[in-house]
Protein backbone atom coordinates (compact mmCIF):
# COMPACT_ATOMS: atom_id res chain seq x y z
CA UNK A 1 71.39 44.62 96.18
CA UNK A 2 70.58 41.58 93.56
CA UNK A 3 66.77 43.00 93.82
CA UNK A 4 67.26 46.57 92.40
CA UNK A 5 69.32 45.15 89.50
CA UNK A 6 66.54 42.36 88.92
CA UNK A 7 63.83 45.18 89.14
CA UNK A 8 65.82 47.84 86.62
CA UNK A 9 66.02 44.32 84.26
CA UNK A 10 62.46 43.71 84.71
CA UNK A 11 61.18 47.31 84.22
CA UNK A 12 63.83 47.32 80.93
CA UNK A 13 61.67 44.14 79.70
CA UNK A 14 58.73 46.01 80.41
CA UNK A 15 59.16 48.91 78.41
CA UNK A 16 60.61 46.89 75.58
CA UNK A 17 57.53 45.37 75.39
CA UNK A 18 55.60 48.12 75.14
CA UNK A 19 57.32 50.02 72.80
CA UNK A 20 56.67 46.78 70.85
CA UNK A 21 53.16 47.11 71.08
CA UNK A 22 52.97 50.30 70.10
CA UNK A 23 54.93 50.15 67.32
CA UNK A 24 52.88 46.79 66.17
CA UNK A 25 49.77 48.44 66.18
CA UNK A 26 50.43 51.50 63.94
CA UNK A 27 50.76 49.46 61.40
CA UNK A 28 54.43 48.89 61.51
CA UNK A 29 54.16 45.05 60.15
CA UNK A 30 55.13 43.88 57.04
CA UNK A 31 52.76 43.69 53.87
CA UNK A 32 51.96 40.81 51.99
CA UNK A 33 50.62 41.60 48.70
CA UNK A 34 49.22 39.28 45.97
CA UNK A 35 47.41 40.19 42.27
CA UNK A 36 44.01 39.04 41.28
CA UNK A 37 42.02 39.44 38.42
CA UNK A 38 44.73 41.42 36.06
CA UNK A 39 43.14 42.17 32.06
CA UNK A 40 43.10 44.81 29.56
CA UNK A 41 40.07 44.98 27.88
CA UNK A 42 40.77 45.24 23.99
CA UNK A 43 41.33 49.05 23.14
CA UNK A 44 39.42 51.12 20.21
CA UNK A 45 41.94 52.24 19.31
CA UNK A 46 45.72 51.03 18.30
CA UNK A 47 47.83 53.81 20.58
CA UNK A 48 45.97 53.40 24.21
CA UNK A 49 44.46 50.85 26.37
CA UNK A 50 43.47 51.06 30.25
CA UNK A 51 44.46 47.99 32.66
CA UNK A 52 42.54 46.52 35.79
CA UNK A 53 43.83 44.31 38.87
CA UNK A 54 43.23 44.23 42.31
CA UNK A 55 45.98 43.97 44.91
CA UNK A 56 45.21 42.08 48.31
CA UNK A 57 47.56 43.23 51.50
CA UNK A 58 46.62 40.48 54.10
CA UNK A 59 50.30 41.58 56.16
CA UNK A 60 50.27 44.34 58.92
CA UNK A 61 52.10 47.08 57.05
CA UNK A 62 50.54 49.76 54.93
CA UNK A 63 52.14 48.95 50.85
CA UNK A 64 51.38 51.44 48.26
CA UNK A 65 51.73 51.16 43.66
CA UNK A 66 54.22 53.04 42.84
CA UNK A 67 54.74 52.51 39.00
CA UNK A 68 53.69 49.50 36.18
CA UNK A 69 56.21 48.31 33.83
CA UNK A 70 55.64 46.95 30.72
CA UNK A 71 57.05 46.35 27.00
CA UNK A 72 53.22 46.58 25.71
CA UNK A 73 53.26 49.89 26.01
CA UNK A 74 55.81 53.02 26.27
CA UNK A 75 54.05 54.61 29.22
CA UNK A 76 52.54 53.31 31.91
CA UNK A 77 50.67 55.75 34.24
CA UNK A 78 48.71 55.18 37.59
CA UNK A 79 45.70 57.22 37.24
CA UNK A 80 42.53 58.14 39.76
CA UNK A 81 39.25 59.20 39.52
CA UNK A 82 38.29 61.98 41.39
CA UNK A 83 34.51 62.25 42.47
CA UNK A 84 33.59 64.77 39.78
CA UNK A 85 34.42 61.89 37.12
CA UNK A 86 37.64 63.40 35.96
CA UNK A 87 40.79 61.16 35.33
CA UNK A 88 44.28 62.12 36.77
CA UNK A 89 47.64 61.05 37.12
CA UNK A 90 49.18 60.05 40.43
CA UNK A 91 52.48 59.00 41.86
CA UNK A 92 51.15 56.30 44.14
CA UNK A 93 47.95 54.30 45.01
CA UNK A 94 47.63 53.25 48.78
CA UNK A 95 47.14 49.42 50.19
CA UNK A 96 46.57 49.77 53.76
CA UNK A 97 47.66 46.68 55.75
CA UNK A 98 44.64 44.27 55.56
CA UNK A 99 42.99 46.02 52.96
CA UNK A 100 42.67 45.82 48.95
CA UNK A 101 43.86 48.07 46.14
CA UNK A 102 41.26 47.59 43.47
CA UNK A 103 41.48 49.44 39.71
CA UNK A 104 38.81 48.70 37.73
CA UNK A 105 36.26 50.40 34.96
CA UNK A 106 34.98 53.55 35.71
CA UNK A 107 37.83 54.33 39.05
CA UNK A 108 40.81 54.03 39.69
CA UNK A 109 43.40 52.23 36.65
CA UNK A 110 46.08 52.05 34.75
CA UNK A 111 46.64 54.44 32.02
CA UNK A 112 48.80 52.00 28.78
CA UNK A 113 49.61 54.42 26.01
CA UNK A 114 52.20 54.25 23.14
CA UNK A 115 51.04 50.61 22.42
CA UNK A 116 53.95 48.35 21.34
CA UNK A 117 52.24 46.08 18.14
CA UNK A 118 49.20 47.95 18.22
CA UNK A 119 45.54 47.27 19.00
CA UNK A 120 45.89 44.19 20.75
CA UNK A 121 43.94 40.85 19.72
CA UNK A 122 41.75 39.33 22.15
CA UNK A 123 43.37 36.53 24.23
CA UNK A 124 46.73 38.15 23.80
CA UNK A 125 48.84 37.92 26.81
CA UNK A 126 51.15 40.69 28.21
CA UNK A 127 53.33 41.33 31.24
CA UNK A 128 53.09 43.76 33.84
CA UNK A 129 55.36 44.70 36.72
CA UNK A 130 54.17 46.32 39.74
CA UNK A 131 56.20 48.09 41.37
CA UNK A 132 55.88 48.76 45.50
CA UNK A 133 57.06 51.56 48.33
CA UNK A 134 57.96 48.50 50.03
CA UNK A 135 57.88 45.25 48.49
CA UNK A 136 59.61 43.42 45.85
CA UNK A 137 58.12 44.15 42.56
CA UNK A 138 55.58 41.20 41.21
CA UNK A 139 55.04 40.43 37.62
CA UNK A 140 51.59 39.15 36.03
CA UNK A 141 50.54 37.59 32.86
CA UNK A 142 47.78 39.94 31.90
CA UNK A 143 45.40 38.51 29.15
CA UNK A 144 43.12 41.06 26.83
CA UNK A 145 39.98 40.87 26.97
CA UNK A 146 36.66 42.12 25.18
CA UNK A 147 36.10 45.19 25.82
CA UNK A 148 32.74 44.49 27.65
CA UNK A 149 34.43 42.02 29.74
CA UNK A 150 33.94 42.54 33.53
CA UNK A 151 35.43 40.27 36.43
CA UNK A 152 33.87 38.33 38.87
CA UNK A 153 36.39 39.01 41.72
């Protein structure tokens, strides 16, 4: 009698198990974001500037952008580039578990306009908060840049 009991408890284990694995690998970790590389090169003009940083996921669950806060600017929009060149607005920006979010020149940024102070001086420092699907939101110093400025990362 004690063996069908230790068999259903054994099969239970079993199954737990692999429901665990299955779950694990589709990606249903946890991310684990960080920021690199955050500027705004100085605008032309005194209403609009773009922004550029790249977001590293090294957890196990997909992440995605879903909005930037700042007081540099009244609105703060995600924006793509399609293949065609064209710039458009999004509501999100994916970072797959493992992988890297990257906006920079000529792809994928972040559209500042409404510019609180104006044209911003070179080596100015502003704030931006990213906000996530699933994490907590992380803040970065940002510093401007010249306009030709391009990072190494």
């Amino acid at each position: 009698m004690r063996r069908p009991a230790l068999t259903a408890a054994a099969a239970a284990v079993a199954a737990t198990a692999a429901l665990a694995g299955c779950s694990s690998s589709s990606g249903g970790g946890t991310p684990k974001l960080s920021v690199s590389g955050a500027y705004v090169p100085q605008p032309p003009l005194a209403d609009m500037a773009a922004g550029y940083f790249t977001v590293r996921n090294t957890g196990g669950g997909d992440d995605a952008l879903t909005s930037v806060s700042t007081a540099f600017a009244s609105q703060a929009s995600l924006m793509v580039t399609t293949a065609a060149g064209a710039m458009q607005g999004t509501k999100d920006l994916a970072i797959p578990a493992g992988g890297t979010l990257r906006l920079a020149v000529g792809g994928d940024h972040l559209m500042l306009m409404g510019l609180r102070g104006g044209r911003p001086k070179i080596g100015q420092q502003v704030s931006f908060e990213l906000h996530f699907a699933h994490s907590a939101p992380i803040t970065v110093r940002v510093p401007v840049e010249p306009a030709t400025y391009r990072p190494k990362d």
